[in-house]
Protein backbone atom coordinates (compact mmCIF):
# COMPACT_ATOMS: atom_id res chain seq x y z
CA UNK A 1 -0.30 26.83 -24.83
CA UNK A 2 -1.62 28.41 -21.80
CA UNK A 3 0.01 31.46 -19.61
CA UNK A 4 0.95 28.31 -16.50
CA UNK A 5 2.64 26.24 -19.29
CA UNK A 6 4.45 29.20 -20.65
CA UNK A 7 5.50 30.34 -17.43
CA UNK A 8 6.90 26.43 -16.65
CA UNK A 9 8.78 26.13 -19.77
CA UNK A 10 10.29 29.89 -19.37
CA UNK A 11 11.47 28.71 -15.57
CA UNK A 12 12.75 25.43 -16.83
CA UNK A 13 14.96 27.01 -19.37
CA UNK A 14 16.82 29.80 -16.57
CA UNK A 15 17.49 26.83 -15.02
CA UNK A 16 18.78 25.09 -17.70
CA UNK A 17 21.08 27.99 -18.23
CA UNK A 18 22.45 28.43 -14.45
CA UNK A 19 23.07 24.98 -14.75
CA UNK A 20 24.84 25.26 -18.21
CA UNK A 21 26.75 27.92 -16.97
CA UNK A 22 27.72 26.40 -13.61
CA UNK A 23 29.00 22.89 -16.00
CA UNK A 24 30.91 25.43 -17.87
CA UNK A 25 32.96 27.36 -14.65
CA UNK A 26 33.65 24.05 -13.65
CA UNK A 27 35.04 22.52 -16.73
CA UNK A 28 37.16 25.76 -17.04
CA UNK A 29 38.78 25.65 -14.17
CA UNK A 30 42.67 25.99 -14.00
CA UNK A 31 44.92 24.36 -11.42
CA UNK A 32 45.20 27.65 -9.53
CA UNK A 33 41.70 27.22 -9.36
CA UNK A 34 41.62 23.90 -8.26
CA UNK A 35 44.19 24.13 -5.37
CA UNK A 36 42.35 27.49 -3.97
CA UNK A 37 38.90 25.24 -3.88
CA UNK A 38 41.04 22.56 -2.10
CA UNK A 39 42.74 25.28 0.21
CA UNK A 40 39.23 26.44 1.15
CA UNK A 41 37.80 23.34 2.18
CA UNK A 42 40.41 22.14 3.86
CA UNK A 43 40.19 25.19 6.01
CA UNK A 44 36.82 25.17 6.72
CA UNK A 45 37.22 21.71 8.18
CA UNK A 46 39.80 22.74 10.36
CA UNK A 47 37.53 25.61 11.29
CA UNK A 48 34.88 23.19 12.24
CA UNK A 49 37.21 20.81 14.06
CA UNK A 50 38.77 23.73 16.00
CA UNK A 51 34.34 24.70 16.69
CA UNK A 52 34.09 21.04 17.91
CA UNK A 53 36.98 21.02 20.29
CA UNK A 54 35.91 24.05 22.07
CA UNK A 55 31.69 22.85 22.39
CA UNK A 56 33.23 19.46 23.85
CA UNK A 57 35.42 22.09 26.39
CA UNK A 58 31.82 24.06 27.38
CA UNK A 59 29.99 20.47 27.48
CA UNK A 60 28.43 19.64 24.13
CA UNK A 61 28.17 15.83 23.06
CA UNK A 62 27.04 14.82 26.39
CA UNK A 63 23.56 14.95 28.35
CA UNK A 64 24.28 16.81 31.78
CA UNK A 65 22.22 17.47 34.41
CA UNK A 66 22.42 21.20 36.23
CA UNK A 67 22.02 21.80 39.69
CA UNK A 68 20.64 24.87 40.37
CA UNK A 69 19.13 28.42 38.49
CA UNK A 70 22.67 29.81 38.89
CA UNK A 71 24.43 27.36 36.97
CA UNK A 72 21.65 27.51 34.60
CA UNK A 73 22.42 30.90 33.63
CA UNK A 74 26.03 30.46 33.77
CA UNK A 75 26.18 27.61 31.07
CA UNK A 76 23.26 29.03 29.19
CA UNK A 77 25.46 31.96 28.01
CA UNK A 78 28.02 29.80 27.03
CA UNK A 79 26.45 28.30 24.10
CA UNK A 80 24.72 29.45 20.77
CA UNK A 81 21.98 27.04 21.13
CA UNK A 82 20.79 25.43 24.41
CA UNK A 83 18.24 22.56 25.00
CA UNK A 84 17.01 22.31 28.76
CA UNK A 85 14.80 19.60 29.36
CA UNK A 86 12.52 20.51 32.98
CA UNK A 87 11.81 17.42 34.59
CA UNK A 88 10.72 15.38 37.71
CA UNK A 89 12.32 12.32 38.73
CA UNK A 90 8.50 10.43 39.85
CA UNK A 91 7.42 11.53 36.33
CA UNK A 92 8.13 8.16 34.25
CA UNK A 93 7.87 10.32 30.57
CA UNK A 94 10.72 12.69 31.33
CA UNK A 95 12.71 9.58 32.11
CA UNK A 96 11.78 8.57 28.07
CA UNK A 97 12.69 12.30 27.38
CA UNK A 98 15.84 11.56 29.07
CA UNK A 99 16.58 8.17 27.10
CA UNK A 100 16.02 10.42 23.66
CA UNK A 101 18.25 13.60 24.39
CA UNK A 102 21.15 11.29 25.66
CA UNK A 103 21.13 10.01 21.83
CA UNK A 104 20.83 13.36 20.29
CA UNK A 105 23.20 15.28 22.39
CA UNK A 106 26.03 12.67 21.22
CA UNK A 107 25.07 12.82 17.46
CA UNK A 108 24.33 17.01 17.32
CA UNK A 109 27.39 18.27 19.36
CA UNK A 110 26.23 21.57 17.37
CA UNK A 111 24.04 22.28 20.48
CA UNK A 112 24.06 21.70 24.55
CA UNK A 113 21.51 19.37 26.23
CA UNK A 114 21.12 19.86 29.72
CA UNK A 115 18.02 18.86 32.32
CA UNK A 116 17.20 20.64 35.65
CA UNK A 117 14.70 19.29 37.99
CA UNK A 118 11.69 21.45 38.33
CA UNK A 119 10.73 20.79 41.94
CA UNK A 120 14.50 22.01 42.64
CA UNK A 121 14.15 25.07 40.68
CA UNK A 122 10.76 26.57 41.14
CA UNK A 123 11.72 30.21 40.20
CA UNK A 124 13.70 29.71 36.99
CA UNK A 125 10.39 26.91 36.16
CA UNK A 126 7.99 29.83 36.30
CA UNK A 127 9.71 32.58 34.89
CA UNK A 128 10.18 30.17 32.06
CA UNK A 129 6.20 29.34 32.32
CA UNK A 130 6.97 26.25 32.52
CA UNK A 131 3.52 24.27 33.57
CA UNK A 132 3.69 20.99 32.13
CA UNK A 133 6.23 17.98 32.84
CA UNK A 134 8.29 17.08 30.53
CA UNK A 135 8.99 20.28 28.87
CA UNK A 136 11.95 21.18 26.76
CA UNK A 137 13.16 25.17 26.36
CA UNK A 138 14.82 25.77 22.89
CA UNK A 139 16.99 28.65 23.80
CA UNK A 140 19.24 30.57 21.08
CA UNK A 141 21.54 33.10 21.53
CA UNK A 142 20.59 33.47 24.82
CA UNK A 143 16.61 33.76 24.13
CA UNK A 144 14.02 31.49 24.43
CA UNK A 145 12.70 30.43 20.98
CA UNK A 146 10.28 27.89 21.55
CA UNK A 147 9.26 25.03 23.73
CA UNK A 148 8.46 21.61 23.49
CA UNK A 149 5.58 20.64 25.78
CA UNK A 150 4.71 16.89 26.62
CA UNK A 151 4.90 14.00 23.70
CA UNK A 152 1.85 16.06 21.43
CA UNK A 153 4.27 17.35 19.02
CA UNK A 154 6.25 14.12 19.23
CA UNK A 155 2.82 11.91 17.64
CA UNK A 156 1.37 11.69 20.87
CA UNK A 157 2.97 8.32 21.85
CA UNK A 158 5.30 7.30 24.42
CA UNK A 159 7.41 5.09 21.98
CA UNK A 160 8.04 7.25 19.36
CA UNK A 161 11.21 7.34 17.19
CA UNK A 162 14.09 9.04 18.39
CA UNK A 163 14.41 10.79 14.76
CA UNK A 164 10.46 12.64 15.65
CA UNK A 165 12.38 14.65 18.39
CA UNK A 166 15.20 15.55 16.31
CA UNK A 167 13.37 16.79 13.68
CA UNK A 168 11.11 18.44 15.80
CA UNK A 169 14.42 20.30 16.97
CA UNK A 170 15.05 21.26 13.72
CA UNK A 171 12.11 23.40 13.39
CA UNK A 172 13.00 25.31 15.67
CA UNK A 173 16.64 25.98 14.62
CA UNK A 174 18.19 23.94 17.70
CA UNK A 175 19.79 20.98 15.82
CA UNK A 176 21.28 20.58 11.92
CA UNK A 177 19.16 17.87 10.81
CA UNK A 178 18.17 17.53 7.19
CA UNK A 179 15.50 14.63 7.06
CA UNK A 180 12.10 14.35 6.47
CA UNK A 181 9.65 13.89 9.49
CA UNK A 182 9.26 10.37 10.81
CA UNK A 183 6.49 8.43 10.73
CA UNK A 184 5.69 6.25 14.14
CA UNK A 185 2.99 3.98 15.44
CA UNK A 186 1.94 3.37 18.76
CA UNK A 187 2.49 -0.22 20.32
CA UNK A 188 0.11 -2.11 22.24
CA UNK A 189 2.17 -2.02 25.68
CA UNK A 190 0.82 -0.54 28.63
CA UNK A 191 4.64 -0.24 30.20
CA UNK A 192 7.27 2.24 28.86
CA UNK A 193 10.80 1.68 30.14
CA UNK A 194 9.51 -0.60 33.24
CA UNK A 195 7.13 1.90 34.04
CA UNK A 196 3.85 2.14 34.73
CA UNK A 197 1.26 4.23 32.81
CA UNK A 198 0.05 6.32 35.50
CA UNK A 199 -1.20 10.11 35.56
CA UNK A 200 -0.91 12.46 38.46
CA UNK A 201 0.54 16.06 38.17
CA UNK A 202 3.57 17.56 39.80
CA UNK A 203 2.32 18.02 43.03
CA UNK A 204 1.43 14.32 43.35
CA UNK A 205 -2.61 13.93 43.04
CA UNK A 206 -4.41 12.09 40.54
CA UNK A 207 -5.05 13.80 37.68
CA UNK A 208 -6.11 13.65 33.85
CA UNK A 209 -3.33 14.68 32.02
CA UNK A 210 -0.83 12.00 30.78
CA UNK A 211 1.84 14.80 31.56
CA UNK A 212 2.43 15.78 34.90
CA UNK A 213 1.15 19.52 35.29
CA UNK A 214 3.19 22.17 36.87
């Protein structure tokens, strides 16, 4: 028997024993015991139903739109973790972007989705660095933590699965989301929600980028 196969049986049997141990607590457990596990959970879910309430009250579980850098600031502060999808209305991808974070900010009210046009907001885009269209700031705790430029980290596609952005989220600490990553394939359309595939950046000339440069 070699060191590796040593050192695999040796693991196997700690384990063994946390888990014999754990088996044991359990099956030992008096009625005292019992109603204080029972107490506990049931207050953490009122704990977490009381946390719901009060994201719904600051806007979580819906997909808003702000108006301005002002109320940017003002609602950023109000919320642990804070999505902010840049856009511009002629730029047909943020419009899929759009589709996407309407599902997610319904299903993870954990966290706030909000969009902000671009164009509108031309100071807050650039102090953000914010140079290509769509682009989505991952803010927590009030600093940014990580952006989301275009569909490349998405698998490059314009029809890809809702569940790609989520997880992609999830690296980055903005949503709870516990599966693996999804797997999508591109379809043979040339249209996208109605919309045509064309490509010209943010100022409105032709360009090569899929993604509308800022």
């Amino acid at each position: 028997m070699n060191v590796v196969e040593q050192q695999v049986i040796q693991a196997a049997h700690v384990v063994e024993s946390v888990v014999d141990a754990e088996l044991n607590r359990l099956e030992n457990l008096d009625d005292d015991d019992l109603k204080r596990i029972r107490q506990d959970r049931v207050n953490a879910m009122k704990k977490l139903a009381l946390r719901k309430e009060e994201w719904k009250q600051i806007g979580h579980g819906e997909y808003q739109e702000l108006k301005d850098e002002k109320e940017f600031f003002d609602e950023q502060k109000k919320s642990e973790r804070f999505v902010c999808h840049f856009y511009r209305e002629s730029t047909f991808r943020c419009k899929i972007m759009d589709k996407h974070l309407d599902i997610i900010a319904r299903k993870h009210i954990e966290t706030r989705f909000v969009k902000i046009d671009a164009e509108k907001c031309l100071w807050l885009a650039q102090r953000l660095k914010i140079k290509v269209l769509p682009t989505l700031a991952c803010i927590k705790d009030s600093k940014t933590k990580d952006y989301i430029v275009g569909f490349d980290d998405l698998g490059g596609i314009d029809d890809f699965p809702t569940e790609m952005l989520e997880w992609r989220l999830s690296l980055s600490e903005m949503v709870d989301y516990n599966g693996d990553k999804p797997s999508g394939k591109p379809k043979t359309q040339s249209r996208i929600l109605g919309y045509p595939d064309e490509k010209k950046n943010v100022r409105g000339n032709n360009g090569e980028s899929d993604d509308d440069d800022y």
